[in-house]
Protein backbone atom coordinates (compact mmCIF):
# COMPACT_ATOMS: atom_id res chain seq x y z
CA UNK A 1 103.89 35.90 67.29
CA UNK A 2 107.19 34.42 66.83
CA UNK A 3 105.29 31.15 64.82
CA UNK A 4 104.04 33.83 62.67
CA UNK A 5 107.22 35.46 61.93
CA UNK A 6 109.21 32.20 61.09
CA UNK A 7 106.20 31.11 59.00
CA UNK A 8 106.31 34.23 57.01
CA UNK A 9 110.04 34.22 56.57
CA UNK A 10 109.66 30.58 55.32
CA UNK A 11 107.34 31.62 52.72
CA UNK A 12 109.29 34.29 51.94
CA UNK A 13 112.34 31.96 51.35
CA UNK A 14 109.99 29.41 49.61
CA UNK A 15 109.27 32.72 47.05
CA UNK A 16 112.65 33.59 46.75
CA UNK A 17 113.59 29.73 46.28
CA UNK A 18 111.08 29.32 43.21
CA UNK A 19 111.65 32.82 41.85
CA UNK A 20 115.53 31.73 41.30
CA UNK A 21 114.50 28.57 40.04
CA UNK A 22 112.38 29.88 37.86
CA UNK A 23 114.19 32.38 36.52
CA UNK A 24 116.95 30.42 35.15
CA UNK A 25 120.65 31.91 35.04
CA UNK A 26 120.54 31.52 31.06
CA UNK A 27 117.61 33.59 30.56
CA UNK A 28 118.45 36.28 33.01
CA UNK A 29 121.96 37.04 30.67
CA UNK A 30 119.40 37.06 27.47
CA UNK A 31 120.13 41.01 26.70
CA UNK A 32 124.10 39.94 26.31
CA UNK A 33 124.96 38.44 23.17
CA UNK A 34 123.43 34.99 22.86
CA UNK A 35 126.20 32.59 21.99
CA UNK A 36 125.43 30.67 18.69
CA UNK A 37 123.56 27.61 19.01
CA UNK A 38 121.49 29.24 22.10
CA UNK A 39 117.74 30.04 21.50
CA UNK A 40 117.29 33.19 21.55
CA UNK A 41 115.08 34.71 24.64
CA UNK A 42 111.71 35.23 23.13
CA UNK A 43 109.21 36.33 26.21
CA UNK A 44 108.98 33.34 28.27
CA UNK A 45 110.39 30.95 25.92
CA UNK A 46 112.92 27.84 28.00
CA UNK A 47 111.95 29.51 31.23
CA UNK A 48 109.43 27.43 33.21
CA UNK A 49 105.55 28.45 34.06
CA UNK A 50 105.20 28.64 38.10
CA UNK A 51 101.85 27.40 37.88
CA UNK A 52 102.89 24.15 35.87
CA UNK A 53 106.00 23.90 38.24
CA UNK A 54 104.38 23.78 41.13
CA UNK A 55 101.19 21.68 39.79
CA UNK A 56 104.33 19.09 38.31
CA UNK A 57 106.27 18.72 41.66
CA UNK A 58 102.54 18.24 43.56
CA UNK A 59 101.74 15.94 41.11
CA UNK A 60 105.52 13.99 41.79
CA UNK A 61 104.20 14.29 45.49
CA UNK A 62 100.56 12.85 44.71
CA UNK A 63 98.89 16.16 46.02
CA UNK A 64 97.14 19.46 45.08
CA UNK A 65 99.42 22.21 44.29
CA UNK A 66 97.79 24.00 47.56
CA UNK A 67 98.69 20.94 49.85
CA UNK A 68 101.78 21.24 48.76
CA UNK A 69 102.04 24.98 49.71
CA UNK A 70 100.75 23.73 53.14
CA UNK A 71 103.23 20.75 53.62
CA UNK A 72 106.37 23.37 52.44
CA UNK A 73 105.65 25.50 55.21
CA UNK A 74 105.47 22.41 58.09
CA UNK A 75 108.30 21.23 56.65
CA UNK A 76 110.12 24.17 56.37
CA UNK A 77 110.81 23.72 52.66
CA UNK A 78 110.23 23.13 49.15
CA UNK A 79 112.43 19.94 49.12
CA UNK A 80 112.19 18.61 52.41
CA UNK A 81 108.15 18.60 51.73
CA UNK A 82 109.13 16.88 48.63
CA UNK A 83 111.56 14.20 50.35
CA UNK A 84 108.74 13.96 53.33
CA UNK A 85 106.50 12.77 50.60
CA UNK A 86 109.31 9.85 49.05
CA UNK A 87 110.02 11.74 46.47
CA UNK A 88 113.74 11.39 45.30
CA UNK A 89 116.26 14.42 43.96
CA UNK A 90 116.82 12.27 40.62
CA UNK A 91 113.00 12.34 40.61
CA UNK A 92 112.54 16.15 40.65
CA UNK A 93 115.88 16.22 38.59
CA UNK A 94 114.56 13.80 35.71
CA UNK A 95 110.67 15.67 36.01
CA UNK A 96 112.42 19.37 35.56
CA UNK A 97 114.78 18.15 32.46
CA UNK A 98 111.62 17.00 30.63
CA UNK A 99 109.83 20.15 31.56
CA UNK A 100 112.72 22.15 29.88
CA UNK A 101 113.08 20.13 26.79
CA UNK A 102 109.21 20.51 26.23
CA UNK A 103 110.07 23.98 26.45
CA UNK A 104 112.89 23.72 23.82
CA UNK A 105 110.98 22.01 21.50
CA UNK A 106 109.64 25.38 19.54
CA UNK A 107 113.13 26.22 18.80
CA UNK A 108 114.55 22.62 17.44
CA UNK A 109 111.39 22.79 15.68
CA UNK A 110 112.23 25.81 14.06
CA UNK A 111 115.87 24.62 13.43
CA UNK A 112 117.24 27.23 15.89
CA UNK A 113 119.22 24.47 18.17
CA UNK A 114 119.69 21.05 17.87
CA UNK A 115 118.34 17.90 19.71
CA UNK A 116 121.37 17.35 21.16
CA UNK A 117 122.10 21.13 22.15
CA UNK A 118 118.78 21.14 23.48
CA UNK A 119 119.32 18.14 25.52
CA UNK A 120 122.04 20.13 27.20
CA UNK A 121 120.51 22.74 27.75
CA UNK A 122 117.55 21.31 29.63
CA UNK A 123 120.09 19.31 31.79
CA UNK A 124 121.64 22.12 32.82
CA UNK A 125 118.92 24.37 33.83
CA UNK A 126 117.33 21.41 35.32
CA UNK A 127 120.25 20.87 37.40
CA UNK A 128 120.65 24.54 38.44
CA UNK A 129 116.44 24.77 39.71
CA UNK A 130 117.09 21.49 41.81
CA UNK A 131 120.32 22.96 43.03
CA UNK A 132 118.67 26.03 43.75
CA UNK A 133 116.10 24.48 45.57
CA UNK A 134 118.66 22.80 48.37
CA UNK A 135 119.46 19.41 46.25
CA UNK A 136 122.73 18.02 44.80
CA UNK A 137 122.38 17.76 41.19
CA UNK A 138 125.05 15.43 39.52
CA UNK A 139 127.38 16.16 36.69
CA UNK A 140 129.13 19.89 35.97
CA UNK A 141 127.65 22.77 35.15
């Protein structure tokens, strides 16, 4: 009973974890006035797919998005599962950053941001997602 009960609150963390990360702290402030240069907030648009998270960070891992799931809850965690499998913070760092400027690329495209401010932008997010999920990401905001 009590195995059950910490395995449910650890998936219930593990939820909570990726919903944060996935959210992203710049999209959830999208109904306040976007400050020039920021794309604007255009359904899912810079915020990351759960699906292709997870499948990414399995794939960092070398396993199946559901082994994954299953090695998070022996381990307790999203990024001890990660570390368990020898994969690094400036690993999941550098794989999230690319993930976000794929994401920006619409909106360079479009001439909405620049490279650069798009660069930025997907360091910082990445940064907040590892941070969220337990790591220390380097540099500021």
């Amino acid at each position: 009973m009590t195995r059950r009960i910490w395995t449910l609150g650890a998936g219930l963390v593990l939820a909570a974890v990726l919903a944060l990360a996935l959210g992203g702290l710049a999209h959830s402030r999208a109904d306040a006035q976007t400050p020039p240069g920021t794309p604007p907030a255009e359904g899912q648009q810079g915020r990351p797919d759960r699906r292709e998270l997870m499948e990414a960070l399995a794939n960092l891992a070398g396993l199946s998005p559901r082994e994954l799931r299953e090695l998070v809850q022996e381990k307790g965690g999203l990024l001890q599962a990660l570390e368990s499998r020898g994969v690094t913070q400036q690993q999941i760092l550098d794989m999230l950053t690319q993930q976000a400027l794929r994401r920006f690329g619409p909106a360079v495209a479009e001439g909405r941001i620049s490279q650069q401010q798009a660069e930025q932008l997907a360091r910082q997010q990445a940064r907040r997602a590892l941070r969220r999920l337990g790591g220390t990401a380097p540099g500021g905001r």
